[in-house]
C-alpha atoms as a PDB file:
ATOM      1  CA  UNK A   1      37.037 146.975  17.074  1.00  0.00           C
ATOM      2  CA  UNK A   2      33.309 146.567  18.086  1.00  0.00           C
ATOM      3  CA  UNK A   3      30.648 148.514  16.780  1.00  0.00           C
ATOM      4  CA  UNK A   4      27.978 150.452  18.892  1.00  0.00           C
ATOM      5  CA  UNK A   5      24.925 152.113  18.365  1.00  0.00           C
ATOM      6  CA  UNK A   6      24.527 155.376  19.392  1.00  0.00           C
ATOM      7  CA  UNK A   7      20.848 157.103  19.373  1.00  0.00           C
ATOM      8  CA  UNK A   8      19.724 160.473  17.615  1.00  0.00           C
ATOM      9  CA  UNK A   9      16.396 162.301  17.928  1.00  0.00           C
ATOM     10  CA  UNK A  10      15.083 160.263  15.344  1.00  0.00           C
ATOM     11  CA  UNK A  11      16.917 156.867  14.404  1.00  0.00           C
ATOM     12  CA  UNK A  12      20.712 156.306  15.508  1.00  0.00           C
ATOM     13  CA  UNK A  13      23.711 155.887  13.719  1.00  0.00           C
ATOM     14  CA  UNK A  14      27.042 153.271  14.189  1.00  0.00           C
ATOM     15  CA  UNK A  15      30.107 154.341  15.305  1.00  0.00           C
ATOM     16  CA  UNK A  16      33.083 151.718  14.822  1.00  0.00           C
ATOM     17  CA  UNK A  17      36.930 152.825  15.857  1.00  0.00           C
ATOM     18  CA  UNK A  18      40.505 151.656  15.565  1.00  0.00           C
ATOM     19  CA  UNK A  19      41.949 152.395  18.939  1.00  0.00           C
ATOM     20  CA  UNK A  20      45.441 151.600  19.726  1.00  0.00           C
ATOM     21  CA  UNK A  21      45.168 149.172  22.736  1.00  0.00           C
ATOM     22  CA  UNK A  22      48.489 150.639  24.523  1.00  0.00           C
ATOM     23  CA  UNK A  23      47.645 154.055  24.733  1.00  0.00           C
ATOM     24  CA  UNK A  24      43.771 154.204  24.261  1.00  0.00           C
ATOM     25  CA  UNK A  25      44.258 156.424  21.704  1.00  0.00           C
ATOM     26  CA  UNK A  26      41.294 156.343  18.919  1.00  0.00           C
ATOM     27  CA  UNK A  27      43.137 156.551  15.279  1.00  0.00           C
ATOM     28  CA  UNK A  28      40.219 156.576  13.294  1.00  0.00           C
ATOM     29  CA  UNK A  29      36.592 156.119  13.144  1.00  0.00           C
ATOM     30  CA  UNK A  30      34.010 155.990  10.808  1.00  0.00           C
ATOM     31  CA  UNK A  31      29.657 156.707  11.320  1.00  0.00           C
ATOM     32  CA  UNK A  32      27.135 154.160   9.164  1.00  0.00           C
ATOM     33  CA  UNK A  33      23.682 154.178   9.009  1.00  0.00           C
ATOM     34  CA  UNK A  34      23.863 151.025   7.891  1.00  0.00           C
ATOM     35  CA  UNK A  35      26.019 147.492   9.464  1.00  0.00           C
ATOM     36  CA  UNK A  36      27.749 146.709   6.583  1.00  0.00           C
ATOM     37  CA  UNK A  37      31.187 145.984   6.683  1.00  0.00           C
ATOM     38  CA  UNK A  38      32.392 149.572   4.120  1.00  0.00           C
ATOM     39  CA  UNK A  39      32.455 152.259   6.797  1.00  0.00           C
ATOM     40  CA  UNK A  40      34.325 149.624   9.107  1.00  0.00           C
ATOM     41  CA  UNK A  41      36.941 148.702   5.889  1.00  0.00           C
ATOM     42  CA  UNK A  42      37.212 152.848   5.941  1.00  0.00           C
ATOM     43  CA  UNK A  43      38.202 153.251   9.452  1.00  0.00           C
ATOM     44  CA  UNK A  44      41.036 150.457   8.959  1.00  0.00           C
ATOM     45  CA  UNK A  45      42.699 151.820   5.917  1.00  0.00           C
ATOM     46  CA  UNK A  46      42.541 155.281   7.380  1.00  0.00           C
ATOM     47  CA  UNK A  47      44.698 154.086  10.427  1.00  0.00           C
ATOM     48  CA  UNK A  48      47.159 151.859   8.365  1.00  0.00           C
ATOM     49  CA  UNK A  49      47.583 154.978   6.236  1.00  0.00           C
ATOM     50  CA  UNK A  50      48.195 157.565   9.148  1.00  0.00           C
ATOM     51  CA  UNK A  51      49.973 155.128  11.212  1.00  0.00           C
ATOM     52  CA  UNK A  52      51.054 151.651   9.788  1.00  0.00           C
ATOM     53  CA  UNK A  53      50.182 148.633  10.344  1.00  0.00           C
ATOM     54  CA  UNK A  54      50.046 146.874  13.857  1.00  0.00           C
ATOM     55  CA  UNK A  55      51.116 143.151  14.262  1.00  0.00           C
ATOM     56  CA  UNK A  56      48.196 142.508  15.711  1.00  0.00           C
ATOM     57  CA  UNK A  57      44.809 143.265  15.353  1.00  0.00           C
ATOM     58  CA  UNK A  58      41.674 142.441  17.550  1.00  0.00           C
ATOM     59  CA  UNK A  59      38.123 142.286  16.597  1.00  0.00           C
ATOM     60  CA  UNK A  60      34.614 141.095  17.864  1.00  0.00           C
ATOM     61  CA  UNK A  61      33.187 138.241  15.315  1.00  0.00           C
ATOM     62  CA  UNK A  62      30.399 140.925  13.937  1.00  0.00           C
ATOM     63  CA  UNK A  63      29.850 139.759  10.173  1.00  0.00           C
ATOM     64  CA  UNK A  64      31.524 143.295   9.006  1.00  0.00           C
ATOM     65  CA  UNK A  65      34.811 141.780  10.796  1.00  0.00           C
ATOM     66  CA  UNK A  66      34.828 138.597   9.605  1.00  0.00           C
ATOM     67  CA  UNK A  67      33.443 139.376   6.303  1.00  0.00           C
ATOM     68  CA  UNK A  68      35.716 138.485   3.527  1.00  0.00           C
ATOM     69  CA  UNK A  69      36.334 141.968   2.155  1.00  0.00           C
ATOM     70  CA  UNK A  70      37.286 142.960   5.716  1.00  0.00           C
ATOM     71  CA  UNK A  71      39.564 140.251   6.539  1.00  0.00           C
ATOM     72  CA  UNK A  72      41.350 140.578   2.758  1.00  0.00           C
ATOM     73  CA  UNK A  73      42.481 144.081   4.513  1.00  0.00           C
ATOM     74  CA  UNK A  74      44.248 142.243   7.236  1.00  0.00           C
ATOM     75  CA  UNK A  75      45.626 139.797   5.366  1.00  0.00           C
ATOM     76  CA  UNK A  76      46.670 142.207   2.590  1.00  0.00           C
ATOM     77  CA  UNK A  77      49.012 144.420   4.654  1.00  0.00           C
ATOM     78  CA  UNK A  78      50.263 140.672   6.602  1.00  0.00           C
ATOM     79  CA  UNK A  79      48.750 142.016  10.416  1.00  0.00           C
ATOM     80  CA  UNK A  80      47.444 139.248  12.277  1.00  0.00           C
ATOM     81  CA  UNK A  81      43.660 138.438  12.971  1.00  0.00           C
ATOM     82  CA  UNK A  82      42.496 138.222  16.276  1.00  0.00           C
ATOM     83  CA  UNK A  83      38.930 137.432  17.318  1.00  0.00           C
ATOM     84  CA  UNK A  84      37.329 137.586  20.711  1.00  0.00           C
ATOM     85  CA  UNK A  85      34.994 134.446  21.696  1.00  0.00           C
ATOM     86  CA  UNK A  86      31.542 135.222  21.039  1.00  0.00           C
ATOM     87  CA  UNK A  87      29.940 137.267  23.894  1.00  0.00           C
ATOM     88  CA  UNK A  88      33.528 137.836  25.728  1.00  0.00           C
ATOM     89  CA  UNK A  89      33.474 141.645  25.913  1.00  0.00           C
ATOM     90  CA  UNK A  90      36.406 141.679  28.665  1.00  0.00           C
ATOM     91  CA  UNK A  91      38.400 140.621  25.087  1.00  0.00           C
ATOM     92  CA  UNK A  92      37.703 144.046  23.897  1.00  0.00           C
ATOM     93  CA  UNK A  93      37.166 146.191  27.187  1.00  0.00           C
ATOM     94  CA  UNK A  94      39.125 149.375  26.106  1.00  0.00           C
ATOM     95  CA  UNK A  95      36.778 150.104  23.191  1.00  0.00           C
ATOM     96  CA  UNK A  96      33.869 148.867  25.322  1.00  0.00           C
ATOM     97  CA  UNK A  97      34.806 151.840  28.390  1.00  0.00           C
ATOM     98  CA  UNK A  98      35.453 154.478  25.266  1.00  0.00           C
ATOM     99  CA  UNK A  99      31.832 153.908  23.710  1.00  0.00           C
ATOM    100  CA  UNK A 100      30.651 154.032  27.788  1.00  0.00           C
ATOM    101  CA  UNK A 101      32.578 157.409  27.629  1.00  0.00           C
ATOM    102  CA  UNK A 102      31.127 158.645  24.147  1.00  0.00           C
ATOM    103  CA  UNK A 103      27.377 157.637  25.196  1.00  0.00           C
ATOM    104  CA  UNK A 104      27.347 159.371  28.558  1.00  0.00           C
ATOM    105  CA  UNK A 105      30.075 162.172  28.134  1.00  0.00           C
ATOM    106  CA  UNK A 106      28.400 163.325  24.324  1.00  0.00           C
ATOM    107  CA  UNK A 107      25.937 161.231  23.279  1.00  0.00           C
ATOM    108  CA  UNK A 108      23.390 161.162  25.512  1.00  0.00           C
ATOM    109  CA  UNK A 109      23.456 165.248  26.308  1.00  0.00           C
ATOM    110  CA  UNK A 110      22.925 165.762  23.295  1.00  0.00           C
ATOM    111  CA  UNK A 111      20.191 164.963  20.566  1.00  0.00           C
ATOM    112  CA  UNK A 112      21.500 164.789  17.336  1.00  0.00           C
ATOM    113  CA  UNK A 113      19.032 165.668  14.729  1.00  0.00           C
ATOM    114  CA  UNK A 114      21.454 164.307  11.680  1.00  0.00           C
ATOM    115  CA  UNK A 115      24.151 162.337  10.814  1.00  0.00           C
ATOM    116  CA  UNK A 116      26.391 165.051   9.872  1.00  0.00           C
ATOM    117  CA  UNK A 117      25.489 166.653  13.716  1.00  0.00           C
ATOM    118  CA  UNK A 118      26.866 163.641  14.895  1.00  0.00           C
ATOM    119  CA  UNK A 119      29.637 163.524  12.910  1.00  0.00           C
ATOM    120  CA  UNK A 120      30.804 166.549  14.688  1.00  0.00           C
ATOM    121  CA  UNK A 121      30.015 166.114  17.990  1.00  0.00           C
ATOM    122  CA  UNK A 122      31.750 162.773  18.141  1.00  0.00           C
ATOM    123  CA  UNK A 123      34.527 164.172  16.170  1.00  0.00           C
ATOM    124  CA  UNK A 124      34.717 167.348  18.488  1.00  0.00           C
ATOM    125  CA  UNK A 125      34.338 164.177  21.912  1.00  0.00           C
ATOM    126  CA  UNK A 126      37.268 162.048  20.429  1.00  0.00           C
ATOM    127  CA  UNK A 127      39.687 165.010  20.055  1.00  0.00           C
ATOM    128  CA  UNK A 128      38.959 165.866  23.632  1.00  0.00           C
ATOM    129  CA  UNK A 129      39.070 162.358  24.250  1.00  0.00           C
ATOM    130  CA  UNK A 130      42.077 161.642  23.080  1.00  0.00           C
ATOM    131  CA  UNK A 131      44.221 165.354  23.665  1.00  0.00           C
ATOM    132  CA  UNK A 132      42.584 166.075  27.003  1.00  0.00           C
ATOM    133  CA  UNK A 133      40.409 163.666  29.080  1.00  0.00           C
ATOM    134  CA  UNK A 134      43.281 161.492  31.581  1.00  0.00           C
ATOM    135  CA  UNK A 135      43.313 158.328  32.076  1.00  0.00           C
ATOM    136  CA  UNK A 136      44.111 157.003  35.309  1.00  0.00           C
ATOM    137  CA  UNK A 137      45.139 153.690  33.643  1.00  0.00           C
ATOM    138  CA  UNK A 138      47.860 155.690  32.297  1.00  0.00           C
ATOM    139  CA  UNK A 139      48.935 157.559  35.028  1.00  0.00           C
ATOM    140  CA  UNK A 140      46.775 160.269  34.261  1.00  0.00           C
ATOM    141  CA  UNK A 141      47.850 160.926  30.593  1.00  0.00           C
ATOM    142  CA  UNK A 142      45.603 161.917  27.998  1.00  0.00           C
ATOM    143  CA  UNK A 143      45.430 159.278  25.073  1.00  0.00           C
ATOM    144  CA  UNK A 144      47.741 161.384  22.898  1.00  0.00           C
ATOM    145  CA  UNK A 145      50.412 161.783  25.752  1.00  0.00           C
ATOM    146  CA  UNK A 146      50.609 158.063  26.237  1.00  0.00           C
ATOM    147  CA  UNK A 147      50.985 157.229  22.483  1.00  0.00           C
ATOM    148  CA  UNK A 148      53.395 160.016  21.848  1.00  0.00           C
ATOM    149  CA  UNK A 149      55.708 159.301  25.099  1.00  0.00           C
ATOM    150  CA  UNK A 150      56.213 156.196  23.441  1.00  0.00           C
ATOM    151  CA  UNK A 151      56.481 156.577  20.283  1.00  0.00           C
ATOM    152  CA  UNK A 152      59.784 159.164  21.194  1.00  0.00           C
ATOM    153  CA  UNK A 153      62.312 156.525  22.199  1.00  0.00           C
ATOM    154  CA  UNK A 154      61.562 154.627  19.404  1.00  0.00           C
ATOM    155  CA  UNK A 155      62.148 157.665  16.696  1.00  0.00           C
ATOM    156  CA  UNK A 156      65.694 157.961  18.446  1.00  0.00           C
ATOM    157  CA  UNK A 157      66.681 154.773  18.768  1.00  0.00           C
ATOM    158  CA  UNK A 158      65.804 155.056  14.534  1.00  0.00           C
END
């Protein structure tokens, strides 16, 4: 769970996502105009809430991530804390290909003039994203097939 910045026409905004590693699926994201750690806090107890909690979960070492309030969420619902080595992007490479899809399949066409434009462009890209753009990492499933095709035998095996 990196953050990136994305540009508007005047000043930019930073997007930050929970993405499910398996399925590339993005469960929830948040927008700041500022780095602190809230909006990143947000985006984490919006997922656990909509879809539990992971055993695992995988961060850069940003100061939101390994602030104390952030962590406390973590450690609070008992999912582990994982940290990529400073500079090792390849650690976090799935969320580092989605923001290269955001910036040059949304981002960049278009010139946001606010934050809540934004909002709704990226949260009109990550639908598509995640109901209709294949992958060919997943055999050419969309995001949503993936996570859904496997979350099936495990409802009937409950």
């Amino acid at each position: 769970m990196p953050l990136t910045l994305l540009p508007m026409a005047r000043g930019f905004v930073y997007l930050c996502a929970v993405v499910d590693w398996f399925s590339r699926r993005v469960l929830s994201w948040r927008l700041s105009i500022t780095m602190e750690a809230d909006f990143c806090i947000e985006a984490v107890e919006d997922a656990l809430a909509r879809y539990g909690k992971p055993e695992i979960f995988n961060t850069d070492q940003g100061s939101q991530f390994t602030s104390i309030d952030f962590t406390a969420v973590l450690k609070k619902a008992e999912i582990a804390i994982s940290m990529d080595g400073k500079g090792a992007w390849r650690d976090n490479v799935f969320v580092e290909r989605l923001w290269r899809s955001i910036k040059y399949e949304e981002v960049y066409l278009h010139a946001y003039k606010t934050v809540s434009e934004a909002r709704a462009g990226i949260g009109r890209y990550l639908a598509f994203y995640n109901s209709r753009r294949p992958h060919s990492s997943l055999d050419r499933q969309t995001p949503d097939q993936a996570y859904f095709n496997a979350l099936a035998p495990m409802m009937v095996a409950a």
